[in-house]
Protein backbone atom coordinates (compact mmCIF):
# COMPACT_ATOMS: atom_id res chain seq x y z
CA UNK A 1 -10.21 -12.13 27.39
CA UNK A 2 -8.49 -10.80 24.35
CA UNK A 3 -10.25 -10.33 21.18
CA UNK A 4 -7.36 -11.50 19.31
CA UNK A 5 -6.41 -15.39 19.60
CA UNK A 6 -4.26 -15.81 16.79
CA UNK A 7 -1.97 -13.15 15.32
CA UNK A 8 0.61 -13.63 12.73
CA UNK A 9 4.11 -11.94 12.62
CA UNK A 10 5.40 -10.57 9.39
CA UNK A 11 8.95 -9.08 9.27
CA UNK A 12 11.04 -7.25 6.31
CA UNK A 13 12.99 -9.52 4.40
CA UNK A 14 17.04 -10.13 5.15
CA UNK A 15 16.92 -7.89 8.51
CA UNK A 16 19.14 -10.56 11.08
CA UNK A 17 18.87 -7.59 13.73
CA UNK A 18 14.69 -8.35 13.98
CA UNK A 19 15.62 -11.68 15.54
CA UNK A 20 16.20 -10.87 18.79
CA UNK A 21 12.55 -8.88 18.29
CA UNK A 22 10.97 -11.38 17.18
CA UNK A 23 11.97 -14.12 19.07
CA UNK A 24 10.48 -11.35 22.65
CA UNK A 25 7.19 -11.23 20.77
CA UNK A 26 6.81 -14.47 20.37
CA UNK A 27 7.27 -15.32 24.02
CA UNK A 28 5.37 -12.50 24.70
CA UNK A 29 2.40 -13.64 23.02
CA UNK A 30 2.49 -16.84 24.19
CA UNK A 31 2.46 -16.20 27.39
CA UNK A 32 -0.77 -14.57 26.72
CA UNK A 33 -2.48 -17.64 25.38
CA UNK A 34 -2.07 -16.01 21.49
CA UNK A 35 -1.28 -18.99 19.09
CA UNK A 36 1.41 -17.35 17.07
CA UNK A 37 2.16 -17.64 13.59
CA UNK A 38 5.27 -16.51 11.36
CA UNK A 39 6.17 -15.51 7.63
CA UNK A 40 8.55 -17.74 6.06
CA UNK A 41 11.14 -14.27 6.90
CA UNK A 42 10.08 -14.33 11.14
CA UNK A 43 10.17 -18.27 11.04
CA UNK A 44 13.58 -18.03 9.32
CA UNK A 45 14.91 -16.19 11.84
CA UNK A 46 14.07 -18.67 14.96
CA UNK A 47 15.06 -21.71 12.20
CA UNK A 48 11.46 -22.82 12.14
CA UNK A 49 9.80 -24.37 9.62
CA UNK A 50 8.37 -21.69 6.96
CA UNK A 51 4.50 -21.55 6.47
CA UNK A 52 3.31 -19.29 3.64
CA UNK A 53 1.69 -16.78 4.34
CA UNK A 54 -1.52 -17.37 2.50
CA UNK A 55 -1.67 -20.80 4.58
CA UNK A 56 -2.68 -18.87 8.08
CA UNK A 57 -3.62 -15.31 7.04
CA UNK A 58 -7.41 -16.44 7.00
CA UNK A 59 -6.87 -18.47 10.54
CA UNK A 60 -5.60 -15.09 11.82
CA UNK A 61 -7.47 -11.82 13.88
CA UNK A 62 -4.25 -9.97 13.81
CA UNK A 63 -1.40 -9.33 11.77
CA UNK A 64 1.87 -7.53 13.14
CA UNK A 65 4.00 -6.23 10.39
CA UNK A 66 7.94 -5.29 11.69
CA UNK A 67 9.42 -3.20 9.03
CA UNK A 68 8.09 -0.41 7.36
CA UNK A 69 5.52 0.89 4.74
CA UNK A 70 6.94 -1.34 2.14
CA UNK A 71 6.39 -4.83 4.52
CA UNK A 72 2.69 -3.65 5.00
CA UNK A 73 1.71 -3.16 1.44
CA UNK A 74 2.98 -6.57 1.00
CA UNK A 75 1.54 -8.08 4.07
CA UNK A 76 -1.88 -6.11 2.63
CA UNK A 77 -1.62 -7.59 -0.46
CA UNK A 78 -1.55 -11.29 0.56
CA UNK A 79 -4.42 -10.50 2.95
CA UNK A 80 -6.28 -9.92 -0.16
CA UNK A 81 -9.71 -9.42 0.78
CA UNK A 82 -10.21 -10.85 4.25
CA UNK A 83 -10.81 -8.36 6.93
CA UNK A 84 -7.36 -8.90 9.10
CA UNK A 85 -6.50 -5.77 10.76
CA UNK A 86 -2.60 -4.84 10.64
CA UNK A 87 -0.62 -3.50 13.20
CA UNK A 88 2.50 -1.57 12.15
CA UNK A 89 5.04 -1.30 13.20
CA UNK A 90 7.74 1.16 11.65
CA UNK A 91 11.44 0.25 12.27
CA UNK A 92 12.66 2.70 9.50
CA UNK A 93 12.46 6.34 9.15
CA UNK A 94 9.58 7.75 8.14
CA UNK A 95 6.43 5.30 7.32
CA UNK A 96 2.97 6.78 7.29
CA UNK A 97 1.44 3.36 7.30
CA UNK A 98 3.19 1.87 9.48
CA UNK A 99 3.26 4.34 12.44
CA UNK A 100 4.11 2.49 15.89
CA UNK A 101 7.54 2.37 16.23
CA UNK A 102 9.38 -1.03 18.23
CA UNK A 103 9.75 1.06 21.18
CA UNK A 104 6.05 1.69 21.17
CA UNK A 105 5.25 -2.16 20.61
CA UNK A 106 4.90 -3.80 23.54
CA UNK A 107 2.71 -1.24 25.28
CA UNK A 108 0.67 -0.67 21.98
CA UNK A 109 -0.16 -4.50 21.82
CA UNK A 110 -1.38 -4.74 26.00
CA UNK A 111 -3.81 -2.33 24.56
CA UNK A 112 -4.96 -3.82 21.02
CA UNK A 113 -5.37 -7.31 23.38
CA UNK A 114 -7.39 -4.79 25.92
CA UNK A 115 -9.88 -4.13 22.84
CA UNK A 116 -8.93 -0.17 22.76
CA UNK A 117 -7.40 0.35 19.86
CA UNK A 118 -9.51 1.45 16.54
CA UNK A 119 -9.55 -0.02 13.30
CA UNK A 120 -9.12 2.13 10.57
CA UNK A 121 -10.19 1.01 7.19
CA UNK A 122 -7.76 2.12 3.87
CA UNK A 123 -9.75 2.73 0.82
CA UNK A 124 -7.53 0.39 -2.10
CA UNK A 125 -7.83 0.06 -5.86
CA UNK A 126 -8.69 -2.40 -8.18
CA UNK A 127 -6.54 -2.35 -10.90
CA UNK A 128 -7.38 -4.06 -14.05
CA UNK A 129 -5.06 -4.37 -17.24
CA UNK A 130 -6.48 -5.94 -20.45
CA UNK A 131 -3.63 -5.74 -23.14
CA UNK A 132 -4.18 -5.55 -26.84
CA UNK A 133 -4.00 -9.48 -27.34
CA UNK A 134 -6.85 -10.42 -25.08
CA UNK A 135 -4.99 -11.03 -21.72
CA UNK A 136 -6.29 -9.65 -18.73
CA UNK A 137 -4.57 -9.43 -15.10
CA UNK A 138 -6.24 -8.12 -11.70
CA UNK A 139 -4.46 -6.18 -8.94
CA UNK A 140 -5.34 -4.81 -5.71
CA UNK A 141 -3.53 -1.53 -4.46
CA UNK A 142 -2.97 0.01 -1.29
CA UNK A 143 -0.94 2.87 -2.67
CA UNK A 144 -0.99 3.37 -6.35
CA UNK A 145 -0.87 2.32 -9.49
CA UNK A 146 1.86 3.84 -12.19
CA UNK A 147 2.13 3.47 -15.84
CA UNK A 148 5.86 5.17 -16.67
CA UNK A 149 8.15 4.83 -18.96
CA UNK A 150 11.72 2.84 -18.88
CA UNK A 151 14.73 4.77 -17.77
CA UNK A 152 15.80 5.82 -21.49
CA UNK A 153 12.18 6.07 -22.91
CA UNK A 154 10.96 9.12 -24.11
CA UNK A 155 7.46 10.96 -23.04
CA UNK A 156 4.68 8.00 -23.77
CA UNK A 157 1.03 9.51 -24.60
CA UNK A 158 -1.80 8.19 -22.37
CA UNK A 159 -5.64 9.13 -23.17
CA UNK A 160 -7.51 8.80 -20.15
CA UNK A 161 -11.50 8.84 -19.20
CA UNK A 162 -13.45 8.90 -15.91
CA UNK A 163 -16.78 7.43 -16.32
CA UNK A 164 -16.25 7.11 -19.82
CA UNK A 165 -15.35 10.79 -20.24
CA UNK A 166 -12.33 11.95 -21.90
CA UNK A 167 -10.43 14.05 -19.43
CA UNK A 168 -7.05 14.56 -21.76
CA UNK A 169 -4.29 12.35 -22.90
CA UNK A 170 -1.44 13.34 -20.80
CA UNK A 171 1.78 13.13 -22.94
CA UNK A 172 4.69 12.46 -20.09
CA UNK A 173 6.92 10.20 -18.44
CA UNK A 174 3.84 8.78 -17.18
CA UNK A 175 0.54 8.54 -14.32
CA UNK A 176 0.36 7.72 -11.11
CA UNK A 177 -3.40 6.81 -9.87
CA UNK A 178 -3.72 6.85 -6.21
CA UNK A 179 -5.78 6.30 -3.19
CA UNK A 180 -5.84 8.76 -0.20
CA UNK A 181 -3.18 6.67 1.45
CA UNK A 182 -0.61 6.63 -1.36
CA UNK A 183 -1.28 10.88 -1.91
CA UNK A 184 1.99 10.49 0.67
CA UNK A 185 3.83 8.22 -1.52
CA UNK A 186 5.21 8.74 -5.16
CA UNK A 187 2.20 10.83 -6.11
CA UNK A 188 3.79 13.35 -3.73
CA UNK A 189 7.35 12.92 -4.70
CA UNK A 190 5.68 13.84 -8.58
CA UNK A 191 3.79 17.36 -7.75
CA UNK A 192 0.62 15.78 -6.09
CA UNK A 193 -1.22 16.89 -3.15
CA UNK A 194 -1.79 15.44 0.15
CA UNK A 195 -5.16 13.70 1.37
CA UNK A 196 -6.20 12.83 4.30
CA UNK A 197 -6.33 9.28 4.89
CA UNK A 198 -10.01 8.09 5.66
CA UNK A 199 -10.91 10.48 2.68
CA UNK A 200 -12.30 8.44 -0.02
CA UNK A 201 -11.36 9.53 -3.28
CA UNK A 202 -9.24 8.45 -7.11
CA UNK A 203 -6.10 10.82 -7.62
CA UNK A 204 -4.53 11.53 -10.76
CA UNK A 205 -1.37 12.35 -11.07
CA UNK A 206 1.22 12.67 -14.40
CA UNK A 207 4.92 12.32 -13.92
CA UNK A 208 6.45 15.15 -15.99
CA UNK A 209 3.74 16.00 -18.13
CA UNK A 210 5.03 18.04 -21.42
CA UNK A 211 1.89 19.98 -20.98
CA UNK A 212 2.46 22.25 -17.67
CA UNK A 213 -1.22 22.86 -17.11
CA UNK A 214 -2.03 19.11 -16.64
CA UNK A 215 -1.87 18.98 -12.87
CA UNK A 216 -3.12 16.71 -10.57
CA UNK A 217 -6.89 16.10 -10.37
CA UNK A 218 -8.70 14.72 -7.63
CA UNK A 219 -11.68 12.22 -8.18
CA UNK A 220 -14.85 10.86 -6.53
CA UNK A 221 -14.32 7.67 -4.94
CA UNK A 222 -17.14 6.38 -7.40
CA UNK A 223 -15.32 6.86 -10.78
CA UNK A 224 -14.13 4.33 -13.20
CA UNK A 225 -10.89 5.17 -14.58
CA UNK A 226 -9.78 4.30 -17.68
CA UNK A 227 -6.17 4.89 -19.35
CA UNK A 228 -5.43 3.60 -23.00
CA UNK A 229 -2.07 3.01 -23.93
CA UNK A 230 -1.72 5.10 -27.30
CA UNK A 231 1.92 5.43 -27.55
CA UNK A 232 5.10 4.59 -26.01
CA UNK A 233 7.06 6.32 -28.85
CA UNK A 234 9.51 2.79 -29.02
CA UNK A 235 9.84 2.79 -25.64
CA UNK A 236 9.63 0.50 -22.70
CA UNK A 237 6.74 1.18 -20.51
CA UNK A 238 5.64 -0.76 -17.17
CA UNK A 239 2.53 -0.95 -14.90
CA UNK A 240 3.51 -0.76 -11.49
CA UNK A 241 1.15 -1.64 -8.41
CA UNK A 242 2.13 -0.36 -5.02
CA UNK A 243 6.17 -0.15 -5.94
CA UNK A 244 5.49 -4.09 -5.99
CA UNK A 245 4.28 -5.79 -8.55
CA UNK A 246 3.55 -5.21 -12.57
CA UNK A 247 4.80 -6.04 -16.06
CA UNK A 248 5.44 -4.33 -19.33
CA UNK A 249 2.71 -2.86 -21.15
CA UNK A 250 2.25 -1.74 -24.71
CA UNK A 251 0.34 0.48 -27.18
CA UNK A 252 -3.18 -0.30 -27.14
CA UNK A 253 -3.03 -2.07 -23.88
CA UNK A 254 -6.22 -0.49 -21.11
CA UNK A 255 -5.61 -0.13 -17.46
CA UNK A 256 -8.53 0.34 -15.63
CA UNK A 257 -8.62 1.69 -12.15
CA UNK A 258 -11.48 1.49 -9.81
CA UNK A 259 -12.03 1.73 -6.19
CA UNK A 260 -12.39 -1.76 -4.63
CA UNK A 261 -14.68 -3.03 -2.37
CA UNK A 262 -12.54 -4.93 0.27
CA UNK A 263 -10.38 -2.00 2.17
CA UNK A 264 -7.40 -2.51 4.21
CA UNK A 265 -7.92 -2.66 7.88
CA UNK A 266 -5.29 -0.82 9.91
CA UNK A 267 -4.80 -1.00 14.01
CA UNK A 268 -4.26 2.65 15.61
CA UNK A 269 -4.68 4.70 18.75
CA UNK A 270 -7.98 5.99 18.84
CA UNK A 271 -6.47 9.55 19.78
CA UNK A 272 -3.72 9.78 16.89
CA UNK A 273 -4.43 12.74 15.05
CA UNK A 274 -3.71 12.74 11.26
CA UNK A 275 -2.05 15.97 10.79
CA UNK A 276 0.09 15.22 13.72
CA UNK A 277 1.09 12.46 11.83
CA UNK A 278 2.15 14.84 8.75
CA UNK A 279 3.98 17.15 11.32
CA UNK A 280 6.03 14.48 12.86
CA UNK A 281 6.74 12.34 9.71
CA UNK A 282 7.06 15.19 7.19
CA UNK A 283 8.80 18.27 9.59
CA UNK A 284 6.01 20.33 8.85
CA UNK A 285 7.33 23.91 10.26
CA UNK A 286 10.37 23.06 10.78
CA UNK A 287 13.31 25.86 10.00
């Protein structure tokens, strides 16, 4: 018998071509004996009835995400802490998180419901902001956390400590803290180096810094990180979680970044080999 009983479907928003998809999976699954449950975006797209997500995500032992690395983090983030692994599945072009593509689907799910597929916990980030007037607001991320500036801005000036350690105040466009998973994600795109994904670590990277020998920096896992808003220089400047979420921030405001305690399960093929992954998904050696 299957391990998995219930699984819910989660699709990227406004895609009509994933109803065709999701309508096979359904049947699919049900012909298994899975009970079946869909985002508000899946059950849209058979004209069901929508159920919020955060109604049957703790009723659930798997959750299939159609889209690409974008759907997951969201699907991750209203998983919040439970332990649902995530199977995903990539319909886009490149996706490091979500790495089965729909071709792959059908087969990869006989074996998930045959037990021999892996779960691979993501290290994520707890990402506290407590602004100069007393508010405070909690985030969990998957990928990152950024504190840039608006598009016309100029360079803002952010002091940061580790431990409660000055390391420097970086004065540029901005920093991007990330975990292991999101080193392939905007921290790249900015300068930053690539981790492997089960590594456990805190990477800091600035956006432009004015100062060339600020580079990235890479972090125990264990570190408290702690970035003080000392000037935006009349600017606009935003915390941004996972590409997601986040709100305008201001001088004196504190963001502090942690590792969390709850990681992000993910569903993969015991064999897949990380750097293969890099090969395929970034061309490595390719002319």
């Amino acid at each position: 018998m299957s391990s998995f009983q219930s699984v819910g479907i989660c699709v990227k928003p406004e895609q009509p071509q994933l109803a065709e998809l999701v309508e096979a999976l359904v049947g699919w699954l049900g012909e298994r004996g899975v009970q079946v449950w869909l985002d508000p975006h899946a059950a849209a797209l058979r004209g069901d009835s929508p159920t919020e997500l955060a109604d049957w995500i703790a009723k659930t032992d798997l959750v299939i995400v159609l889209g690409g690395d974008g759907t997951l983090l969201a699907a991750a983030r209203a998983i919040g802490d439970r332990a649902v692994p995530i199977l995903g599945v990539n319909l886009g072009t490149l996706g490091f998180l979500a790495e089965t593509s729909s071709d792959e689907l059908f087969r990869t799910l006989e074996e998930a419901l045959a037990g021999q597929l892996v779960i691979a916990p993501r290290m994520r980030l707890e990402v506290t902001l407590e602004t100069a007037d007393g508010r405070r607001a909690r985030y969990l991320a998957l990928n990152d956390a950024v504190i840039g500036k608006g598009a016309l801005s100029r360079m803002i000036d952010l002091e940061t400590r580790a431990d409660g350690v000055v390391v420097t105040t970086y004065h540029a466009d901005g920093l991007i803290v990330a975990t292991p998973t999101g080193s392939s994600a905007y921290s790249l795109s900015a300068g930053g180096p690539l981790l492997v994904p089960d590594l456990e670590a805190i990477l800091l990277t600035p956006i432009c810094p004015h100062t060339l020998t600020q580079r990235p920096l890479v972090l125990p896992q264990t570190s408290l990180v702690e970035i003080r808003i000392l000037d935006t220089r009349g600017g606009e400047v935003h915390l941004t979680v996972d590409g997601q979420l986040g709100e305008v921030v201001g001088g004196g405001d504190r963001v502090r970044v942690c590792r969390a305690p709850h990681p992000v399960h993910l569903l993969v093929q015991p064999g897949r080999n990380r750097f293969e992954v890099m090969r395929e998904k970034l061309r490595w050696g390719e002319r």
